[in-house]
Protein backbone atom coordinates (compact mmCIF):
# COMPACT_ATOMS: atom_id res chain seq x y z
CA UNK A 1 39.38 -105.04 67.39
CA UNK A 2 41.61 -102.62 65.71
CA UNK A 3 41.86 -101.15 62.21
CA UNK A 4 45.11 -103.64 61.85
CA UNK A 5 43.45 -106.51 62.56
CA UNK A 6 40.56 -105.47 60.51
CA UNK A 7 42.81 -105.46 57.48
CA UNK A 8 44.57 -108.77 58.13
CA UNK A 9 40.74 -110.21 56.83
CA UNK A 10 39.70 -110.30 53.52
CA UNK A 11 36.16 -111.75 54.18
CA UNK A 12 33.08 -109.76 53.84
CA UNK A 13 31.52 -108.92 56.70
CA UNK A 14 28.16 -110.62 56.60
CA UNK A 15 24.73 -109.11 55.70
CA UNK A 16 22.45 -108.92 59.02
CA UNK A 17 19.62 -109.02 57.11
CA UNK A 18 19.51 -113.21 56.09
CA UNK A 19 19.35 -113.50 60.20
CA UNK A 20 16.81 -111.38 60.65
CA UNK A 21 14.61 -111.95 58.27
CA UNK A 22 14.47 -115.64 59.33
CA UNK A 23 14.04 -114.79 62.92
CA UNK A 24 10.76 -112.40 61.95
CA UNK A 25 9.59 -115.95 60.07
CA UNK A 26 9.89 -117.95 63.40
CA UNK A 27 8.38 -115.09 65.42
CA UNK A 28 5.52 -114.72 63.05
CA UNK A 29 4.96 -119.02 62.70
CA UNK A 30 5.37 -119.02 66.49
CA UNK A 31 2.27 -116.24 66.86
CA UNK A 32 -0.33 -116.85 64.30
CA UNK A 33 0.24 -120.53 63.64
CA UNK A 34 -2.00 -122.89 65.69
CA UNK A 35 -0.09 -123.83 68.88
CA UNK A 36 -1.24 -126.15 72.26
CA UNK A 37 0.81 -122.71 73.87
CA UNK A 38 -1.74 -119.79 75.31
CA UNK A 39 -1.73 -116.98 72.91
CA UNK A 40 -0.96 -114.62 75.80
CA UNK A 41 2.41 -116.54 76.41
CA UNK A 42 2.96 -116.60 73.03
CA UNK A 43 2.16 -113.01 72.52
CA UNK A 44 4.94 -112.24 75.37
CA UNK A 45 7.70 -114.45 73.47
CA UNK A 46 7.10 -112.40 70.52
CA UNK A 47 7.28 -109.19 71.86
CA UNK A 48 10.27 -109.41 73.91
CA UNK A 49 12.32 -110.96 70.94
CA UNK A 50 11.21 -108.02 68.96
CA UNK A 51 12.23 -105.95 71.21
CA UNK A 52 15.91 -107.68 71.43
CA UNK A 53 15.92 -107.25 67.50
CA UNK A 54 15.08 -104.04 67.27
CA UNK A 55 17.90 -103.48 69.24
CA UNK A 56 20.50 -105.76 67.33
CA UNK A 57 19.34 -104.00 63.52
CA UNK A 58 20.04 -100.41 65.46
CA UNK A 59 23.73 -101.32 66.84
CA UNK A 60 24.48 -103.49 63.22
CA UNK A 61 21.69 -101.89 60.36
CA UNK A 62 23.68 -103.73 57.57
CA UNK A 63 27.01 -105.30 57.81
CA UNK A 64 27.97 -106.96 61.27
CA UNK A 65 30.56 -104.89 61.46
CA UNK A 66 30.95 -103.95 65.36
CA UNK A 67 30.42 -105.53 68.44
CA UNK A 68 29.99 -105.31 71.82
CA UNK A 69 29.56 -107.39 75.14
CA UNK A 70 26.09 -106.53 75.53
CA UNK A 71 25.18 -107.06 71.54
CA UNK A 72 27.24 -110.47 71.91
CA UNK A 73 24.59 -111.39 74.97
CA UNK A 74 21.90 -110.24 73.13
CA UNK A 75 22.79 -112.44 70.27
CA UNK A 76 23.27 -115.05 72.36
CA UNK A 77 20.02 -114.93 74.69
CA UNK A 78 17.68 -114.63 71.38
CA UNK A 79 18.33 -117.76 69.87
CA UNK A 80 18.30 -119.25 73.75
CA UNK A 81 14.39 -117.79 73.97
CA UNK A 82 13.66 -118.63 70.81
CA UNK A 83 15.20 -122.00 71.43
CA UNK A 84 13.81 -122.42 74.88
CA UNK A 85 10.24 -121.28 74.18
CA UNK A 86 9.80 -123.59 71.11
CA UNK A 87 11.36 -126.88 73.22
CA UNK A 88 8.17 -126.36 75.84
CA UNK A 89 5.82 -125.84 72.64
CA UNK A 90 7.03 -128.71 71.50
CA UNK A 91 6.80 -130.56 74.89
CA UNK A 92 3.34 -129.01 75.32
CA UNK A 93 2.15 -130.64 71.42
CA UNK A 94 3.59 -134.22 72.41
CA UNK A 95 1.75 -134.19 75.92
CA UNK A 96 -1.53 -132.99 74.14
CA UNK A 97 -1.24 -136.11 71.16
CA UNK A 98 -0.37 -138.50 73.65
CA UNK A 99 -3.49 -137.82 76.17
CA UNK A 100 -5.46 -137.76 72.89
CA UNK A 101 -6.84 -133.65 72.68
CA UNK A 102 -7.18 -131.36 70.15
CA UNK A 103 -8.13 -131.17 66.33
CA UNK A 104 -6.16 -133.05 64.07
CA UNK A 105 -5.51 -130.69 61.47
CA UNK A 106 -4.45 -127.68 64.19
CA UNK A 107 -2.64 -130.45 65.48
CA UNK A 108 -0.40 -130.74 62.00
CA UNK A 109 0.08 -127.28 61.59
CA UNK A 110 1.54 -126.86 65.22
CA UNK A 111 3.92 -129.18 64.39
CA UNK A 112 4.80 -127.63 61.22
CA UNK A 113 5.16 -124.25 63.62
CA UNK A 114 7.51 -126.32 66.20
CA UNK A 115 9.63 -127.60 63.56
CA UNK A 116 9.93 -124.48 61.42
CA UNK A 117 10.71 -122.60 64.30
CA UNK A 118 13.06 -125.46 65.57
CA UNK A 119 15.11 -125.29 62.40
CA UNK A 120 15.95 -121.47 62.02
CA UNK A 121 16.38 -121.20 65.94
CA UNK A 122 18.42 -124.21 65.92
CA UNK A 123 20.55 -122.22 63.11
CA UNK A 124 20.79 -119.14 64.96
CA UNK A 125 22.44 -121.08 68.17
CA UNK A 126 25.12 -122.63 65.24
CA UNK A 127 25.69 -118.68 63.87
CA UNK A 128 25.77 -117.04 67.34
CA UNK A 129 28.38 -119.57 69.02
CA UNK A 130 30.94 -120.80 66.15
CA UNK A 131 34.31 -119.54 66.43
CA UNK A 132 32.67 -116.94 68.74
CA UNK A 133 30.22 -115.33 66.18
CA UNK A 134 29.01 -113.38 62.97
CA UNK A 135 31.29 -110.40 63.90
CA UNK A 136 34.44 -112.24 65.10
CA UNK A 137 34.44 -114.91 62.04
CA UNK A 138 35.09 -111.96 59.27
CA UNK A 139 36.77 -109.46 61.67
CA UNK A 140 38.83 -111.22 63.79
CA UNK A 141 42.82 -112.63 62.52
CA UNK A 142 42.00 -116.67 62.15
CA UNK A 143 45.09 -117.60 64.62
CA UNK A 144 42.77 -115.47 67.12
CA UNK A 145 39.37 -116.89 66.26
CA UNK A 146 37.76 -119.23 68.90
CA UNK A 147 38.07 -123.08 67.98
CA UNK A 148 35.73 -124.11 65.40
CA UNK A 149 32.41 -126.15 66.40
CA UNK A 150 31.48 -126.61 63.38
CA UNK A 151 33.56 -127.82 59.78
CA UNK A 152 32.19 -127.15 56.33
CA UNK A 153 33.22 -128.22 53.10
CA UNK A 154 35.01 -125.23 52.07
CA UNK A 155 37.00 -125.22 55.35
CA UNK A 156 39.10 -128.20 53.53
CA UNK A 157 38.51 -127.23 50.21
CA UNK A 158 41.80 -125.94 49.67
CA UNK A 159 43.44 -128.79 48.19
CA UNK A 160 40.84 -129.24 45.35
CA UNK A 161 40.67 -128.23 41.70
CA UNK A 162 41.30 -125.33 41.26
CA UNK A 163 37.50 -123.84 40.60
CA UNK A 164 36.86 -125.36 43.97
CA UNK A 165 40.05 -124.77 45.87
CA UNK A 166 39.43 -120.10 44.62
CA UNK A 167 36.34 -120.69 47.15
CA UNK A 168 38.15 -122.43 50.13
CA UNK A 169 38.96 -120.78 53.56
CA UNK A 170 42.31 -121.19 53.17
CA UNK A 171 42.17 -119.67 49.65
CA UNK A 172 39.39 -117.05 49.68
CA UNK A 173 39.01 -116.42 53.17
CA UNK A 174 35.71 -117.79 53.19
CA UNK A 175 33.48 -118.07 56.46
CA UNK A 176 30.30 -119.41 56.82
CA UNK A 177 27.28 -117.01 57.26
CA UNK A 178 23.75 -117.12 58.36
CA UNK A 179 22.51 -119.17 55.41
CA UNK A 180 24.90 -121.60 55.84
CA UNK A 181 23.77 -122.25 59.18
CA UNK A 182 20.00 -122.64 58.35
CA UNK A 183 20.64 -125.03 55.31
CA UNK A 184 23.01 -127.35 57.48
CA UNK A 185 20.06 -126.92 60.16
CA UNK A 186 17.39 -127.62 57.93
CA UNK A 187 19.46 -130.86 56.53
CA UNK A 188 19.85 -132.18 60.30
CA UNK A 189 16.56 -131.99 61.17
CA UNK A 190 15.42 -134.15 58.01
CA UNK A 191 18.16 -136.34 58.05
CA UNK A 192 18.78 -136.38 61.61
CA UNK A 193 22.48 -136.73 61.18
CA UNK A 194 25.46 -134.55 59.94
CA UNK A 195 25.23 -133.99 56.34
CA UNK A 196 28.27 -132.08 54.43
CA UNK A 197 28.92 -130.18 57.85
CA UNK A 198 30.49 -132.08 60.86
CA UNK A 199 30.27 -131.00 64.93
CA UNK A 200 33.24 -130.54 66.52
CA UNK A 201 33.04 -130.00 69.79
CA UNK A 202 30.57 -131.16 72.74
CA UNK A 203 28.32 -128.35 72.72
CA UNK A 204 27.91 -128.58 68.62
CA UNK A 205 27.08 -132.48 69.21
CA UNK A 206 24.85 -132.06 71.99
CA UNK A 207 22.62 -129.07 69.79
CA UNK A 208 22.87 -131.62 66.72
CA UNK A 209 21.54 -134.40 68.66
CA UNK A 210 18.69 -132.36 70.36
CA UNK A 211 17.69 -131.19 66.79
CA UNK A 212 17.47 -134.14 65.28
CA UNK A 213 15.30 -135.55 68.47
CA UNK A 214 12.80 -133.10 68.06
CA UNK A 215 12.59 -133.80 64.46
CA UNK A 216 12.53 -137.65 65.04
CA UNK A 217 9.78 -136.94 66.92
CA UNK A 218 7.40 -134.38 65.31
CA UNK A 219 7.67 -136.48 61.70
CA UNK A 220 7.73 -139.94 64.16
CA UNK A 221 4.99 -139.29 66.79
CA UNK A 222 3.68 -135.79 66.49
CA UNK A 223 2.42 -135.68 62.41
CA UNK A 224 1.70 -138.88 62.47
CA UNK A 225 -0.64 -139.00 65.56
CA UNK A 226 -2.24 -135.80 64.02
CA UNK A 227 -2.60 -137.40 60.65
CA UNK A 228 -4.55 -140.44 62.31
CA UNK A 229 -6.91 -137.85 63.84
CA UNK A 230 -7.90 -136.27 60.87
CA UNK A 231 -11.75 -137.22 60.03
């Protein structure tokens, strides 16, 4: 990206510490939380996601400013482990209630792990992948961005009052950042549907609709097997 593309944007670049700070949360629920995974295994996930953000904070300390093909992967392939790792946690936690094993109350507390973890790694796919990232949303000219998968409110916002409309895309040059992401994660997995953000494309839809079946089943099956166990 050059300088005069840099200046054709008027959005901020975003803060990397929102993203980070989450992930640390899921990495921390994911190792001291009760889980039906081996600690060892779990130990491993940790540590090599650490590793990968250790990384990520030393090529972008602050502002996501830069990037490269390998800090685009890297982006990438965290949420994907994170992602990944959580989805055979969770597999692991439905086998164990259905066969009838384990405590009841560790039992609700490694579902509480799965779906906290679910939710912000669910949210870092969304940041990583929309119009091709954190870096490219703010830096990149819009006519160059890579199509949308997601919409948000402000993206059609323009048109509004006018104390509405100053905040718009259009407007303002607004673009969605990492907090964005989580709350419109968080509301999916609750609601287990779009809420005031709508998927556009296959791969948005298909990450929506595996969210909200892992919710539908931790708060359908999974807490309330666990809850029956209790006593």
């Amino acid at each position: 990206m050059t300088q005069t593309e840099k200046r054709e944007r008027t959005a901020e670049p975003e803060h990397r510490w929102p993203a980070v700070i989450a992930t640390l949360i899921a990495l921390a629920a994911y190792a001291f939380l009760p889980s039906v995974v081996p600690a060892i295994e779990r130990y491993a996930v940790v540590g090599i996601c650490l590793l990968m953000v250790i990384a990520l904070v030393i090529y972008n300390p602050h502002h996501l400013t830069r990037e490269s093909a390998w800090s685009r992967r890297a982006e990438i392939a965290l949420a994907i482990f994170i992602l990944v790792a959580n989805q055979i946690a969770l597999g692991e936690t439905i086998v164990r209630l259905l066969n009838k094993h384990g405590n009841g109350y560790e039992l609700l507390l490694a579902s509480l792990q799965v779906w906290l973890t679910n939710v912000i790694a669910f949210a870092l796919m969304y940041w990583v992948l929309d119009r091709g990232g954190p870096v490219a949303r703010a830096m990149v000219p819009r006519p160059k961005l890579e199509l949308a998968d997601f919409r948000f409110p402000q993206d059609e916002d323009h048109d509004a009052v006018d104390e509405v409309a100053r905040g718009s895309s259009k407007k303002a040059d607004w673009v969605p950042n990492y907090i964005d992401y989580f709350y419109f994660s968080l509301s999916n997995s609750m609601a287990f549907s779009p809420t005031d953000t709508m998927p556009l494309t296959h791969r948005a839809k298909l990450l929506m609709a595996l969210e909200s079946f892992a919710g539908f089943v931790l708060l359908a099956l999974v807490i309330a097997r666990a809850v029956s166990l209790i006593g």
